[in-house]
C-alpha atoms as a PDB file:
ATOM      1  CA  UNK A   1     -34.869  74.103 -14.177  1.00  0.00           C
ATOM      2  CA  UNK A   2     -38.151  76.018 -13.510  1.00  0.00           C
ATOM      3  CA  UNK A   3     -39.903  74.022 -11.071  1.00  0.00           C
ATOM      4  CA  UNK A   4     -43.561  72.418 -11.890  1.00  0.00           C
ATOM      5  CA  UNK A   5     -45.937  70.937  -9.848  1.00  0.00           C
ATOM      6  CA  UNK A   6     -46.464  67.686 -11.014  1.00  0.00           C
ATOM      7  CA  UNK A   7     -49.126  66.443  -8.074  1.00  0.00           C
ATOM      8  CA  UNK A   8     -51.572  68.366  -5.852  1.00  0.00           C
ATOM      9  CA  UNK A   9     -53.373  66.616  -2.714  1.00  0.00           C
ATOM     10  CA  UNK A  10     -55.521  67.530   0.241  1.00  0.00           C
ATOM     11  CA  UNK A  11     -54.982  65.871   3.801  1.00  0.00           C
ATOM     12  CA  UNK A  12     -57.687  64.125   5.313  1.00  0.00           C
ATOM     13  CA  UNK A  13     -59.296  67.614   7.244  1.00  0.00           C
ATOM     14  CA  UNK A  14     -58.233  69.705   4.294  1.00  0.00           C
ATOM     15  CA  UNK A  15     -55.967  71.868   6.869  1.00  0.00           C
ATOM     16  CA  UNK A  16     -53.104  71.068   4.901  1.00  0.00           C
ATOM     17  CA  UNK A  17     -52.397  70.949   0.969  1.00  0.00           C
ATOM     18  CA  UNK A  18     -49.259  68.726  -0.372  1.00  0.00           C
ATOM     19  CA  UNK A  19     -47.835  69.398  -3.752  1.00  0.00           C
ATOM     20  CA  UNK A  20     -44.947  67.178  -5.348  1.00  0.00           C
ATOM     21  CA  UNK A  21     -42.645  69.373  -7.623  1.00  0.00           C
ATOM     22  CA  UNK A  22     -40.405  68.015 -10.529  1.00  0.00           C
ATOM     23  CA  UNK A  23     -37.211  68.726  -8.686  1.00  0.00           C
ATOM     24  CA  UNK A  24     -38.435  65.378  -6.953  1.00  0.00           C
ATOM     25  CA  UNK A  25     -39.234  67.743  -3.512  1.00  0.00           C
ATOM     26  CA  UNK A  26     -42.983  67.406  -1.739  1.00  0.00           C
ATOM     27  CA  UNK A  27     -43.965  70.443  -0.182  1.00  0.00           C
ATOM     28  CA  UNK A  28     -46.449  70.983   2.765  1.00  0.00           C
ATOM     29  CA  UNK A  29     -48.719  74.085   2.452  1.00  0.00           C
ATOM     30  CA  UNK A  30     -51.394  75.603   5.369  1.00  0.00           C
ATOM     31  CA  UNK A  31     -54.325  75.961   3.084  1.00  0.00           C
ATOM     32  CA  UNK A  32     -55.920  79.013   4.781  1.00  0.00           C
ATOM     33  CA  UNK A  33     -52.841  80.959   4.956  1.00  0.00           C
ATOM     34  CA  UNK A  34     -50.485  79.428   1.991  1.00  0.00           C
ATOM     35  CA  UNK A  35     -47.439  79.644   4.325  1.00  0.00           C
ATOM     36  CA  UNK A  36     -44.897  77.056   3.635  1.00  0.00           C
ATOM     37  CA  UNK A  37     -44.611  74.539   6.593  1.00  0.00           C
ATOM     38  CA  UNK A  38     -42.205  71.223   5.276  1.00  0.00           C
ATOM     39  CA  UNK A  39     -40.252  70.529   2.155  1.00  0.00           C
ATOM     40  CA  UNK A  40     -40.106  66.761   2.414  1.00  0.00           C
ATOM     41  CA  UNK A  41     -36.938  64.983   0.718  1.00  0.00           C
ATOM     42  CA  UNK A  42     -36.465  61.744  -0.293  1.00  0.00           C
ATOM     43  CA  UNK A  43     -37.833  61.007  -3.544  1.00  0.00           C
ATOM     44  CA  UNK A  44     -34.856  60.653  -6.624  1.00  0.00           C
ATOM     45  CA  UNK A  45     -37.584  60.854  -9.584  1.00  0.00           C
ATOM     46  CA  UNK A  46     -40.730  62.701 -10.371  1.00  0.00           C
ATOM     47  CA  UNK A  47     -43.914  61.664  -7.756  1.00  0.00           C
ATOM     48  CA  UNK A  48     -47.305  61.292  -9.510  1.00  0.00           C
ATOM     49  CA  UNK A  49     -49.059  59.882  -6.695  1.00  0.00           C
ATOM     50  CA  UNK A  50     -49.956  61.724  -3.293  1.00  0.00           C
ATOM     51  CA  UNK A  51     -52.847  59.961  -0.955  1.00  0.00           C
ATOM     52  CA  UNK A  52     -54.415  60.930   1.873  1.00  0.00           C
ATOM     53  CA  UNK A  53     -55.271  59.336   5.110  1.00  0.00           C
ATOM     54  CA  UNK A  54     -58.633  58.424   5.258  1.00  0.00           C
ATOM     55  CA  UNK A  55     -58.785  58.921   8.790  1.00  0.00           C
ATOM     56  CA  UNK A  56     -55.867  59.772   9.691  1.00  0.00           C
ATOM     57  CA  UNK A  57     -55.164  63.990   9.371  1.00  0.00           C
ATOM     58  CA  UNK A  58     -51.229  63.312  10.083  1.00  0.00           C
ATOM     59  CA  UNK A  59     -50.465  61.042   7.274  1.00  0.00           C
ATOM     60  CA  UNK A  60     -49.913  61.056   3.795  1.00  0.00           C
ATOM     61  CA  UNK A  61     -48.703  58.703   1.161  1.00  0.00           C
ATOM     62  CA  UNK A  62     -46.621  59.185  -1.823  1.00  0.00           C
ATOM     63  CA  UNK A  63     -45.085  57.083  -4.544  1.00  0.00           C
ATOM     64  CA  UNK A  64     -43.101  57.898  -7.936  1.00  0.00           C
ATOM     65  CA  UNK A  65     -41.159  56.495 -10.299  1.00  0.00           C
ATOM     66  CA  UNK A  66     -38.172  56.157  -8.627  1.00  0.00           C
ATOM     67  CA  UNK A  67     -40.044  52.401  -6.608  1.00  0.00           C
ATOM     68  CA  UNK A  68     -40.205  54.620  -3.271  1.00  0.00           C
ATOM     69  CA  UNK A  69     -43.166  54.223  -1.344  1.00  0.00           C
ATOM     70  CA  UNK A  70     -43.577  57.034   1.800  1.00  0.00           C
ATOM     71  CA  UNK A  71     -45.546  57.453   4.328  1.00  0.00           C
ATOM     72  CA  UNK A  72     -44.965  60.768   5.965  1.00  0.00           C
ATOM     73  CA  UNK A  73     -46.219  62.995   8.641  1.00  0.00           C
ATOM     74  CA  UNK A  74     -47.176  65.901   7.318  1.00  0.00           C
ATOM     75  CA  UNK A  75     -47.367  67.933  10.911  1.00  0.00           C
ATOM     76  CA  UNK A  76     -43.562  67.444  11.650  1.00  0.00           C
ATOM     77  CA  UNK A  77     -42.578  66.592   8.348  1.00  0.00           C
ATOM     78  CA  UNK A  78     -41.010  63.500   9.066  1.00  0.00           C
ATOM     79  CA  UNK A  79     -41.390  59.579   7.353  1.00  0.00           C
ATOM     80  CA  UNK A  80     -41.930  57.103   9.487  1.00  0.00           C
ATOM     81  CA  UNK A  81     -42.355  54.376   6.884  1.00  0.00           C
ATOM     82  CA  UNK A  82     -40.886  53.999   3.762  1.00  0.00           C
ATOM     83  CA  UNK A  83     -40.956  50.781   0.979  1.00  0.00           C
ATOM     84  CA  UNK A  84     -38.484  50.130  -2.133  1.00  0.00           C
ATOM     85  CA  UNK A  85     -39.915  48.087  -4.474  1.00  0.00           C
ATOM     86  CA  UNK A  86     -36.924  46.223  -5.802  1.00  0.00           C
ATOM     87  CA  UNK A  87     -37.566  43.784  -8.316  1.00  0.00           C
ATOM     88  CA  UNK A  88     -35.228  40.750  -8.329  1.00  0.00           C
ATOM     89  CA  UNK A  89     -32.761  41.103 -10.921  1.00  0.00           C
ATOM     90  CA  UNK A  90     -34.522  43.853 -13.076  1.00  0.00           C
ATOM     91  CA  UNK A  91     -34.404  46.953 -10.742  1.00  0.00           C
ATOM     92  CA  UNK A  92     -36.914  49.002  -8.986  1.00  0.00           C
ATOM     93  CA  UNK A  93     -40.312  49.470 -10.366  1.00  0.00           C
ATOM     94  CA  UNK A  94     -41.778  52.719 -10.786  1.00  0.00           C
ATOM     95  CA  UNK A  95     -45.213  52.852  -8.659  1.00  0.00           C
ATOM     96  CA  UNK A  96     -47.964  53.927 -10.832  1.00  0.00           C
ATOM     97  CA  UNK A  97     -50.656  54.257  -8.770  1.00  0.00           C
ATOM     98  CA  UNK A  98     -51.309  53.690  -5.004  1.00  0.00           C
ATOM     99  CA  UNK A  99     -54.894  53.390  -2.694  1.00  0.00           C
ATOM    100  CA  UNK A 100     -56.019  53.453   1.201  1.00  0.00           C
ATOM    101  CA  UNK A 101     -58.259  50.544   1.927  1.00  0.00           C
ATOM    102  CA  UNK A 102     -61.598  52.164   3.644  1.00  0.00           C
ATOM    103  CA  UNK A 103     -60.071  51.725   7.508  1.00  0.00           C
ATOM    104  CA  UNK A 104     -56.793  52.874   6.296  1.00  0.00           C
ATOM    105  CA  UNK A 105     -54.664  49.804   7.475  1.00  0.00           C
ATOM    106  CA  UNK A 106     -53.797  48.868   4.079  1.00  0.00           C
ATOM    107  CA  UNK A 107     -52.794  50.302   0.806  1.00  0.00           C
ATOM    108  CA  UNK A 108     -52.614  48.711  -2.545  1.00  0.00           C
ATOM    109  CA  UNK A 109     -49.763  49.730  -5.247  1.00  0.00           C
ATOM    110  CA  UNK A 110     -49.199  48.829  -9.089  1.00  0.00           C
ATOM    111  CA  UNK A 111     -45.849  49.210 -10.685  1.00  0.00           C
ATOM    112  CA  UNK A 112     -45.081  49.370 -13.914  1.00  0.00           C
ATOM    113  CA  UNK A 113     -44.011  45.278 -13.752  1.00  0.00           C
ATOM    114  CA  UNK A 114     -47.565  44.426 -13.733  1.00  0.00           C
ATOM    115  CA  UNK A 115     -47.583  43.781 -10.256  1.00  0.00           C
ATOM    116  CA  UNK A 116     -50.006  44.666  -7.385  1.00  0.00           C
ATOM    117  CA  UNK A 117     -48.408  45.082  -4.290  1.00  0.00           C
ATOM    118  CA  UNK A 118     -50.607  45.164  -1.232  1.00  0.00           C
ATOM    119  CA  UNK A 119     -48.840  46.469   2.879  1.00  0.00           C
ATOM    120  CA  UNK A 120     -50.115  46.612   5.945  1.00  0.00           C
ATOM    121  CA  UNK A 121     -51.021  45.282   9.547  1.00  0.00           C
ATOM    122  CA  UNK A 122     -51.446  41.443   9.665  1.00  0.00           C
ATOM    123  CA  UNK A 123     -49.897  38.409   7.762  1.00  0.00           C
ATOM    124  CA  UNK A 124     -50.334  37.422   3.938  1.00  0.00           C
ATOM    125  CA  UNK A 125     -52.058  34.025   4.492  1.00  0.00           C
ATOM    126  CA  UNK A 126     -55.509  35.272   2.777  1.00  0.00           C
ATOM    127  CA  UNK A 127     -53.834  36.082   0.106  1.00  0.00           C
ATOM    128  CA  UNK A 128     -51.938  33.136  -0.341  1.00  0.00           C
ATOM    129  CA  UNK A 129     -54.942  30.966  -1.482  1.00  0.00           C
ATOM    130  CA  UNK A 130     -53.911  32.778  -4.756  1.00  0.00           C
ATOM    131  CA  UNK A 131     -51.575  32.386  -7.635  1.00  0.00           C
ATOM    132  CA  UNK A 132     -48.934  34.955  -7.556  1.00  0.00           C
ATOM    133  CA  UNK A 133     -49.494  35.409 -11.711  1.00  0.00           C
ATOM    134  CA  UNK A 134     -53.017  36.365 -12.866  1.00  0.00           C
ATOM    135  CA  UNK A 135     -53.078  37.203 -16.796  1.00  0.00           C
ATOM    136  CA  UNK A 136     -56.233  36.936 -18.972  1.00  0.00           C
ATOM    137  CA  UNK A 137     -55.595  34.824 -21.686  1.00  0.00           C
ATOM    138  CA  UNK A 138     -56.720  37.558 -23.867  1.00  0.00           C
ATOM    139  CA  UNK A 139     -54.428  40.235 -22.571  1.00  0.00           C
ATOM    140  CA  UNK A 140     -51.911  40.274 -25.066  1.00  0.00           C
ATOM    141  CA  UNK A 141     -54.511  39.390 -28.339  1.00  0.00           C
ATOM    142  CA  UNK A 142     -53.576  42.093 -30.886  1.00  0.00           C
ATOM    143  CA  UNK A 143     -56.978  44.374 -32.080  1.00  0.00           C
ATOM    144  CA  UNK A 144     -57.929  45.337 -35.435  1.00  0.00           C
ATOM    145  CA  UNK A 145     -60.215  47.816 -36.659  1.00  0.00           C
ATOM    146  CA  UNK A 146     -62.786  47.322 -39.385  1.00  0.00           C
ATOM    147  CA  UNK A 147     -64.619  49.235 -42.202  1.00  0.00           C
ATOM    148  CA  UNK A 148     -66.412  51.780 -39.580  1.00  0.00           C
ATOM    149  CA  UNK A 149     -63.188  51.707 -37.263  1.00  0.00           C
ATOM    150  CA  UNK A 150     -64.888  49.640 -34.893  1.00  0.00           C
ATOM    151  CA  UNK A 151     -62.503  47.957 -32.622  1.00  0.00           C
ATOM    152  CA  UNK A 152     -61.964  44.170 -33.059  1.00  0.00           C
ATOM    153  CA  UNK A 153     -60.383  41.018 -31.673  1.00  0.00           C
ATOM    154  CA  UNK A 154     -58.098  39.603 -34.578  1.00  0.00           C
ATOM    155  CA  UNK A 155     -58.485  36.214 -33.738  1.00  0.00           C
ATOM    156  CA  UNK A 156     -62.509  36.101 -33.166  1.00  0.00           C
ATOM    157  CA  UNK A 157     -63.503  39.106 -35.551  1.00  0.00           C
ATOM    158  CA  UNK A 158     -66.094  40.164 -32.205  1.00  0.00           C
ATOM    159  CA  UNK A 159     -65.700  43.537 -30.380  1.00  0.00           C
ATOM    160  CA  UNK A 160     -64.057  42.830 -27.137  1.00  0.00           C
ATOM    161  CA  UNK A 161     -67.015  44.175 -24.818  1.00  0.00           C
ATOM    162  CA  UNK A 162     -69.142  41.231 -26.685  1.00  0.00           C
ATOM    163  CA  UNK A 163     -66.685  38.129 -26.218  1.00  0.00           C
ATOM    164  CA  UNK A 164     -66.837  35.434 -23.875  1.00  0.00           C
ATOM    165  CA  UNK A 165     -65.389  36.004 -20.308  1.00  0.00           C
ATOM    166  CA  UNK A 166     -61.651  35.025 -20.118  1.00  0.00           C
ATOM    167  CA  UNK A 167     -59.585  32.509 -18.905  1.00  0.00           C
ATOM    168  CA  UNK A 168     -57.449  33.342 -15.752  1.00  0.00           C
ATOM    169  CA  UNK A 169     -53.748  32.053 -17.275  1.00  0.00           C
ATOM    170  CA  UNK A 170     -50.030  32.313 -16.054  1.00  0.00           C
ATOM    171  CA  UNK A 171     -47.494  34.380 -17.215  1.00  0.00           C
ATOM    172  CA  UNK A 172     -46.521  31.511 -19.703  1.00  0.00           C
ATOM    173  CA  UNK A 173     -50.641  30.989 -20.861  1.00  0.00           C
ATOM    174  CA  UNK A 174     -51.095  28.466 -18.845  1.00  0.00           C
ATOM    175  CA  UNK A 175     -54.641  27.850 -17.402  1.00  0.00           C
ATOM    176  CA  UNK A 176     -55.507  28.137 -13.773  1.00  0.00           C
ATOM    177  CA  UNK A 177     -57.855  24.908 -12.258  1.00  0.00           C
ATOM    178  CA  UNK A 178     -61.566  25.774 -11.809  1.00  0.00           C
ATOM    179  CA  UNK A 179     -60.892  27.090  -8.434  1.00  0.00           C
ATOM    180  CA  UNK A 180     -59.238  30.345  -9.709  1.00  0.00           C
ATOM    181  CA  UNK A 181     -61.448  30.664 -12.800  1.00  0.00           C
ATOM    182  CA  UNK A 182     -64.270  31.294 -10.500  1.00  0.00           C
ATOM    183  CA  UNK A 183     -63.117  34.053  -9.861  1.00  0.00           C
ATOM    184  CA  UNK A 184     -63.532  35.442 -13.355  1.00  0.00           C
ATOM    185  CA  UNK A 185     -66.841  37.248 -13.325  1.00  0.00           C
ATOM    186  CA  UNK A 186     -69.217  35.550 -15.327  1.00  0.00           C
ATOM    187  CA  UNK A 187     -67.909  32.637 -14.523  1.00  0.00           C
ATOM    188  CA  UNK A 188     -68.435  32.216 -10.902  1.00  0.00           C
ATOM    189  CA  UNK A 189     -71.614  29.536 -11.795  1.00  0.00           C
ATOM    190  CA  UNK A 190     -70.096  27.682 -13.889  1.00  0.00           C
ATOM    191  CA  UNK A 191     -69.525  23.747 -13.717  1.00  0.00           C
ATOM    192  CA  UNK A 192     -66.381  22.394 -13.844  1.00  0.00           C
ATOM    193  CA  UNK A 193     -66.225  21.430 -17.739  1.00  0.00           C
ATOM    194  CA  UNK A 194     -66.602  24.653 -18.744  1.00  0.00           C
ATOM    195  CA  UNK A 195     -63.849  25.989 -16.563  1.00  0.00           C
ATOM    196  CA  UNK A 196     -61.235  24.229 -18.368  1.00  0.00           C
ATOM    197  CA  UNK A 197     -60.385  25.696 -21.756  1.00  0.00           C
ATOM    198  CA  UNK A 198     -60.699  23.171 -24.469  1.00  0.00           C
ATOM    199  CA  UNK A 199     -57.470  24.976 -26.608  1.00  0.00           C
ATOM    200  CA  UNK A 200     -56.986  23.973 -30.384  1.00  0.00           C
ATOM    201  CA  UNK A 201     -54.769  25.316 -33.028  1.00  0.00           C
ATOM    202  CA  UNK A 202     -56.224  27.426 -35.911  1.00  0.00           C
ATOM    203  CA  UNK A 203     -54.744  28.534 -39.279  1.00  0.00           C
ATOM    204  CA  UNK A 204     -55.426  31.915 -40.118  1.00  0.00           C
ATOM    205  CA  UNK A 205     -55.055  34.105 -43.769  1.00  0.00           C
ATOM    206  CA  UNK A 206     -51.400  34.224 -43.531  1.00  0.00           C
ATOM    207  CA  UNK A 207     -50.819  30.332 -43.051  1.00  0.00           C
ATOM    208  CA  UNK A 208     -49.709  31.011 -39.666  1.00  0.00           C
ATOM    209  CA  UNK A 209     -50.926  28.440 -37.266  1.00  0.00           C
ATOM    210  CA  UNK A 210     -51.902  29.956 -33.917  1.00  0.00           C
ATOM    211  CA  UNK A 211     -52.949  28.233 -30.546  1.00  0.00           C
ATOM    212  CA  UNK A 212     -56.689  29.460 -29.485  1.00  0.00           C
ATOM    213  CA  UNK A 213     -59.503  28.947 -27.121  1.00  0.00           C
ATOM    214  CA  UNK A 214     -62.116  26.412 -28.871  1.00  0.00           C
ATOM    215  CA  UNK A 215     -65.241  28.232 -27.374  1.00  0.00           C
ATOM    216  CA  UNK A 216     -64.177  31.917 -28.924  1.00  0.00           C
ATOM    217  CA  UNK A 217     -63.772  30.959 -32.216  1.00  0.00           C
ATOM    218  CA  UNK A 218     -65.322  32.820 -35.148  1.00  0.00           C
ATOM    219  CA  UNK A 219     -68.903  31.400 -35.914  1.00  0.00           C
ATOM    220  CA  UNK A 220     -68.040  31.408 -39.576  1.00  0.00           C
ATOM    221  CA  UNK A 221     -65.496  29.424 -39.321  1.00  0.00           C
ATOM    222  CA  UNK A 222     -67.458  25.929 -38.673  1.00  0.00           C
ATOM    223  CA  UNK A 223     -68.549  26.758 -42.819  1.00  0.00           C
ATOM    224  CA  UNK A 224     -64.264  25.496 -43.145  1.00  0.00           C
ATOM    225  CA  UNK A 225     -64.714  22.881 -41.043  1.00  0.00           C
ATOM    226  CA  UNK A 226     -63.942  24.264 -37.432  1.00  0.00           C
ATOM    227  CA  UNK A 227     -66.900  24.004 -35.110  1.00  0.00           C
ATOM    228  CA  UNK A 228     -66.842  27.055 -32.158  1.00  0.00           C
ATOM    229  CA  UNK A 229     -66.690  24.119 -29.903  1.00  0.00           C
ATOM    230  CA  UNK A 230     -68.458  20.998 -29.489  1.00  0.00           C
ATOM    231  CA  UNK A 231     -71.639  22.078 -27.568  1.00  0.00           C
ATOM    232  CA  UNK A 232     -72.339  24.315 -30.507  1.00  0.00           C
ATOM    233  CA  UNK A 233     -71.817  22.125 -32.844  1.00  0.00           C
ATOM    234  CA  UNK A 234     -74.216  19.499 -31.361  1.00  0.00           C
ATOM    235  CA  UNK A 235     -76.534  21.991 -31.235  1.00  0.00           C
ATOM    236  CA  UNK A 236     -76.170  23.183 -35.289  1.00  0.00           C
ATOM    237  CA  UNK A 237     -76.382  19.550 -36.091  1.00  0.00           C
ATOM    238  CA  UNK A 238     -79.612  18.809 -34.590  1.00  0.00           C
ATOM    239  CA  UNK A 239     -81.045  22.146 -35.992  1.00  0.00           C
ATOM    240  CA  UNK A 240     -79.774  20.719 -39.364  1.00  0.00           C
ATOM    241  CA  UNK A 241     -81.553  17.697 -38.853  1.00  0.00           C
ATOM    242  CA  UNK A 242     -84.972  19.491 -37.699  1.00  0.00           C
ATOM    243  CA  UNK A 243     -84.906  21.855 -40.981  1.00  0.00           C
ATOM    244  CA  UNK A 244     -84.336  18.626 -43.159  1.00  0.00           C
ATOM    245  CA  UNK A 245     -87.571  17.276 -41.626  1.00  0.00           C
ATOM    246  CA  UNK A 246     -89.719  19.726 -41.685  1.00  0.00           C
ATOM    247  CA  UNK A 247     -88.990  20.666 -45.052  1.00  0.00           C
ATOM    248  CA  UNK A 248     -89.316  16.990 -46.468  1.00  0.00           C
ATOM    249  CA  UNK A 249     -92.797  17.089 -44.288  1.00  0.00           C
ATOM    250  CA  UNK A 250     -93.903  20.350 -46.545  1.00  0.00           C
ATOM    251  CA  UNK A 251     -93.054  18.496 -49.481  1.00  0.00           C
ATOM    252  CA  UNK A 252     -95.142  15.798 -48.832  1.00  0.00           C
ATOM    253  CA  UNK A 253     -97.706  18.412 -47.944  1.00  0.00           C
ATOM    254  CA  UNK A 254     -97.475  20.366 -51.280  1.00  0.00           C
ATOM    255  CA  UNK A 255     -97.250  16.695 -53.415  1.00  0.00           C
ATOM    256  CA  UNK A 256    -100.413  15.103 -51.328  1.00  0.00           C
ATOM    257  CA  UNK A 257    -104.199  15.059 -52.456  1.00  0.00           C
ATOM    258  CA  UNK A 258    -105.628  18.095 -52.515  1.00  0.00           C
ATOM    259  CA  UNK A 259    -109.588  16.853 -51.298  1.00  0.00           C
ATOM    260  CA  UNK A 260    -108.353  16.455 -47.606  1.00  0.00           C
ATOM    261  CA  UNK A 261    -108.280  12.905 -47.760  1.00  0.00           C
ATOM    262  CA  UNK A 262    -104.984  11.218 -46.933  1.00  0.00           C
ATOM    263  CA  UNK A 263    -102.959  13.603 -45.161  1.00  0.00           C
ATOM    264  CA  UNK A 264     -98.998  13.332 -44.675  1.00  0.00           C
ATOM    265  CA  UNK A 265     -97.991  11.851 -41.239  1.00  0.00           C
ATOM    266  CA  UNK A 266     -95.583  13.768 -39.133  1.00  0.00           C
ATOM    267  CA  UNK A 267     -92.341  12.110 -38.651  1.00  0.00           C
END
C-alpha cells in the first residue's frame, strides 16, 4: 500500500510538524530541517484528527476511527495518556473531531454515536446539572425542496433558518422541563408556558397521522380547522371581529345622509 498522509499539524512553537499516514503510523518531523525524529504507534485505523497544545510545545493530541484518544509527547515520542471510547454493548466509537479548551486542561471529543465526550483535571459535578441526552426535536424532521429548490421543513412548509427555536427533547422525543429549554437560544427569556411544548397530532396528504409541535404548524392550515396554536388563534379571532366592525361602520357610512346631518356612531 502506498502510504498517504491523511492529517498534517503544527505543534504549539511550530518547531515540530506531525503528520498521520494511512498505514495508521503518526510521524514527527523537525520543520526547519525535515529530518525524521518519532514514528509514533498505536493507532489500528486511519487518524483524521491531530491537535496541538495550546500552551504546551511537548504535547499533541490525536484521535481516529479506531475510539483511541492519545496524548503524546512529541520530544521523546512517548504517550503518556491514552482514552478508548468503548461504548456499552455497541463497540468503540470512532472520534470525529477533538478540541483544547483555551488553558489546555480540557479537551472536548464527538464520536460518531452522537456523543460529546469532555476529559480533564477536576470532577464532572458542573456538568451533571445536565441531561445526559440533548436532541432537538427537529433533528430528525425529513426536508423537502420546492419549485426553486429551496430547502424546506416537510411538516411546516418554512425554511429551517426561519422556524421557531426548538425544543431540547430525549433520545425518545421527550421534552426537557423549562430549566433545560433555557438553554435553547432564543429561548432563554421565555416564561414558563411557553417552555412546554403544547404537542398535537396532525394528518397530512398521505392520511398519515403524525405527532407535532402546536406552535410550528403551517399558518394555512387554521383555513382546515387547525389553529398554529392558541395564542394565534386568539389573536386571528379578534382581528376577525375588528374587520367585521369596521366594515359594518363603512356601510353605515356609505348608506347615511349625505348633508352631514346625522352621522353613524362608532361602535
Amino acid at each position: 500500500m502506498k502510504p498517504k498522509v491523511t492529517m498534517i499539524a503544527w505543534n504549539q512553537n511550530d518547531n515540530y510538524v506531525v503528520t498521520a499516514v494511512n498505514n495508521h503510523m503518526l510521524r514527527v518531523w523537525n520543520s526547519y530541517t525535515g529530518q525524521l525524529l518519532h514514528d509514533l504507534v498505536g493507532h489500528a485505523d486511519e487518524v483524521f484528527v491531530l491537535e496541538p497544545h495550546p500552551l504546551d510545545s511537548r504535547i499533541m493530541l490525536s484521535a481516529g476511527h479506531d475510539g483511541n484518544v492519545f496524548i503524546w509527547d512529541i520530544t521523546k515520542g512517548t504517550k503518556p495518556k491514552h482514552y478508548f471510547n468503548m461504548i456499552e454493548g455497541q463497540g468503540h466509537g470512532a472520534v470525529f473531531d477533538c478540541k483544547f479548551s483555551p488553558d489546555g486542561q480540557y479537551f472536548a471529543c464527538t464520536d460518531s454515536h452522537g456523543h460529546l465526550l469532555i476529559c480533564g483535571f477536576g470532577c464532572s459535578r458542573a456538568y451533571a446539572k445536565i441531561p445526559d441526552q440533548m436532541f432537538f426535536h427537529t433533528d430528525y424532521r425529513p426536508l423537502i425542496q420546492d419549485s426553486n429548490n429551496y430547502v424546506l421543513d416537510e411538516q411546516t412548509q418554512q425554511a429551517p433558518h426561519l422556524m421557531p427555536p426548538p425544543f431540547l427533547v430525549d433520545v425518545d422525543g421527550n421534552p426537557h422541563p423549562p430549566i433545560y429549554q433555557r438553554l435553547v437560544p432564543g429561548r432563554e427569556n421565555c416564561t414558563d408556558e411557553h417552555l412546554i411544548p403544547q404537542l398535537g397530532y396532525v394528518a397530512i396528504s398521505d392520511g398519515e397521522v403524525v405527532e407535532q409541535v402546536i406552535g410550528q404548524q403551517r399558518v394555512d392550515q387554521d383555513e382546515e380547522g387547525l389553529e398554529p396554536s392558541i395564542l394565534e388563534g386568539m389573536i386571528r379571532q379578534l382581528q376577525l371581529q375588528q374587520d367585521q366592525r369596521t366594515g359594518g361602520n363603512q356601510e353605515s357610512a356609505s348608506s347615511g345622509p349625505q348633508n352631514g346631518e346625522g352621522a353613524p356612531r362608532r361602535g
